[in-house]
Protein backbone atom coordinates (compact mmCIF):
# COMPACT_ATOMS: atom_id res chain seq x y z
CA UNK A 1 -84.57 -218.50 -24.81
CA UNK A 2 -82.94 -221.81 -23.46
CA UNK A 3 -82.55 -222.02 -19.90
CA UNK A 4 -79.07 -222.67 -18.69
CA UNK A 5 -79.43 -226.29 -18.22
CA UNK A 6 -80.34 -227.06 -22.11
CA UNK A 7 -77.40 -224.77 -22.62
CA UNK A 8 -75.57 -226.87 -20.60
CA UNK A 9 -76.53 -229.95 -22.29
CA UNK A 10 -76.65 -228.75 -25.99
CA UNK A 11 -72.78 -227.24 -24.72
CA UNK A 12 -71.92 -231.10 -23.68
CA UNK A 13 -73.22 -232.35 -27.03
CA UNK A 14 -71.02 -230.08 -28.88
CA UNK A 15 -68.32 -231.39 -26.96
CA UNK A 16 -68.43 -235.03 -27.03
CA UNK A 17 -69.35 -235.01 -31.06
CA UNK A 18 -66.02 -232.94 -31.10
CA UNK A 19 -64.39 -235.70 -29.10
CA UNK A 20 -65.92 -238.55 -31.39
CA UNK A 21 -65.28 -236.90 -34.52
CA UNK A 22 -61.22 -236.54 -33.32
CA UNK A 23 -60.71 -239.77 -31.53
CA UNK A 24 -63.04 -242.29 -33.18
CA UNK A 25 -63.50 -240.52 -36.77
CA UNK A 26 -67.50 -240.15 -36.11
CA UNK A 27 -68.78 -238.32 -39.20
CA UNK A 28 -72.19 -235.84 -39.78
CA UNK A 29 -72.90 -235.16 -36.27
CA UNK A 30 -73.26 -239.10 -35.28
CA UNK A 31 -71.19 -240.76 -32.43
CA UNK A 32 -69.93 -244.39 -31.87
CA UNK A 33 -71.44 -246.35 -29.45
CA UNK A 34 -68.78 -245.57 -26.31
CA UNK A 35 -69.73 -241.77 -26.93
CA UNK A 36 -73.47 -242.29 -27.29
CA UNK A 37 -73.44 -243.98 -24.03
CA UNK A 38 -71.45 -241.45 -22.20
CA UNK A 39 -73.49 -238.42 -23.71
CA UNK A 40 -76.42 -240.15 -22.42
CA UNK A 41 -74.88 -240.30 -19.22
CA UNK A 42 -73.65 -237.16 -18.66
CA UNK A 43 -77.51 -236.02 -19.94
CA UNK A 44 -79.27 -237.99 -17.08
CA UNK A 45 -76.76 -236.93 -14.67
CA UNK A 46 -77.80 -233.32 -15.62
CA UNK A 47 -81.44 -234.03 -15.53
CA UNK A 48 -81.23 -235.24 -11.85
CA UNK A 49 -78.92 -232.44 -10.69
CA UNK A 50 -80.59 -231.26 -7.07
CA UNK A 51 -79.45 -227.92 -7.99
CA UNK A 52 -80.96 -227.38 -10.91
CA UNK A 53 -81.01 -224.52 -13.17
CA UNK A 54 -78.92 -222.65 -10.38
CA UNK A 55 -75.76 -225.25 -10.64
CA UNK A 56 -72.13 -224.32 -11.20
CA UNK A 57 -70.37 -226.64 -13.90
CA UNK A 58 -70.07 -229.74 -13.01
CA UNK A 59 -65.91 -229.07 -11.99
CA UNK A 60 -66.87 -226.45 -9.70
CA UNK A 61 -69.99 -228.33 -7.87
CA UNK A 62 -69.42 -229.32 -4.85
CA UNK A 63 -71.63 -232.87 -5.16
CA UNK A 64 -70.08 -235.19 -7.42
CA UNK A 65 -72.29 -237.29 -9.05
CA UNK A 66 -70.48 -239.17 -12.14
CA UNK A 67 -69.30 -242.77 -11.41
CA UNK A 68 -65.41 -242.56 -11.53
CA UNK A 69 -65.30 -244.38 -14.85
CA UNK A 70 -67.91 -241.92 -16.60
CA UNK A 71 -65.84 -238.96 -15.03
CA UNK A 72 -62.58 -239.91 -16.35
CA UNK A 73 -64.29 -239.98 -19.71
CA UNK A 74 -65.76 -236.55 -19.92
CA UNK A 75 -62.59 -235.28 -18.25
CA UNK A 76 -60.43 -236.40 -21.92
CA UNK A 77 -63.72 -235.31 -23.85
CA UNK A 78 -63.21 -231.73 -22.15
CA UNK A 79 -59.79 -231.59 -22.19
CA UNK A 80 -59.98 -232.57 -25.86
CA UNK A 81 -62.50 -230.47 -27.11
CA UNK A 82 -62.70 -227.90 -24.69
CA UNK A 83 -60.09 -225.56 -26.74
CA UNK A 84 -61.56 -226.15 -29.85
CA UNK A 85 -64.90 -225.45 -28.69
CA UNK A 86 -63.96 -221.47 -28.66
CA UNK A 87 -63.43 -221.77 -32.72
CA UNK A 88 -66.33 -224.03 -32.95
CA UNK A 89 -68.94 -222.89 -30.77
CA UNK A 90 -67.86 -219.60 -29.24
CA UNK A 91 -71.18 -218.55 -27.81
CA UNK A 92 -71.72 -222.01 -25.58
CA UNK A 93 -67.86 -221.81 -24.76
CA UNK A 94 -68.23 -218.35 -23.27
CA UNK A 95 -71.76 -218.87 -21.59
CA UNK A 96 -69.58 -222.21 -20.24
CA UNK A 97 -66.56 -220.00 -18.75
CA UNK A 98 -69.14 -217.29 -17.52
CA UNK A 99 -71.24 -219.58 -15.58
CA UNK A 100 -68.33 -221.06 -14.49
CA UNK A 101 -68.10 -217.86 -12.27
CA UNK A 102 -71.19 -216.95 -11.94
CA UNK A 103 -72.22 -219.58 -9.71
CA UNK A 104 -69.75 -220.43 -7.17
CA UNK A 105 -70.32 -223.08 -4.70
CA UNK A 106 -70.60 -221.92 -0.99
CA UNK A 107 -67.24 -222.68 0.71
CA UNK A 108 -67.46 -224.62 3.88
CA UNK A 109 -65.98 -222.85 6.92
């Protein structure tokens, strides 16, 4: 069984071939070069998380991590592909939405 982060990552994946395969006609699972380089971004961001396996998605967290260039990208890659992800990959897009409020950040008082 993965663990929520490789969920997390194989659920990004999903989502930025979807993104590639609209915007920039990527074909068989293969990205252009601006998508390669933002997957792997997004990838190493996830890797050096300090919360770990526990985190919220990355829209709830309350540590923002992405450089603003990098976060405008995977913003349009979401927005994009984050509807078609239910038709596409219903499983990740649910375990998405339900960890989405599963793991709330801690308001501040």
């Amino acid at each position: 069984m993965a663990n929520s982060l490789d969920r997390e990552k194989k659920t990004i994946a999903a989502m930025v071939r979807l993104y590639c395969r609209g915007h920039h006609k990527a074909s068989d699972g293969q990205l252009c070069q601006g998508c390669q380089d933002l997957l792997r971004y997004v990838l190493q961001r996830l890797d050096e998380c300090p919360f770990g396996a526990k985190k919220t998605t990355c829209a709830k967290c309350t540590v923002h991590c992405y450089k603003l260039s990098m976060l405008q990208q995977i913003k349009n890659v979401m927005k994009y592909s984050g509807p078609r992800m239910v038709g596409r990959h219903p499983i990740l897009a649910l375990a998405h939405i339900l960890k989405g409020y599963m793991y709330r950040p801690k308001q501040k008082n």
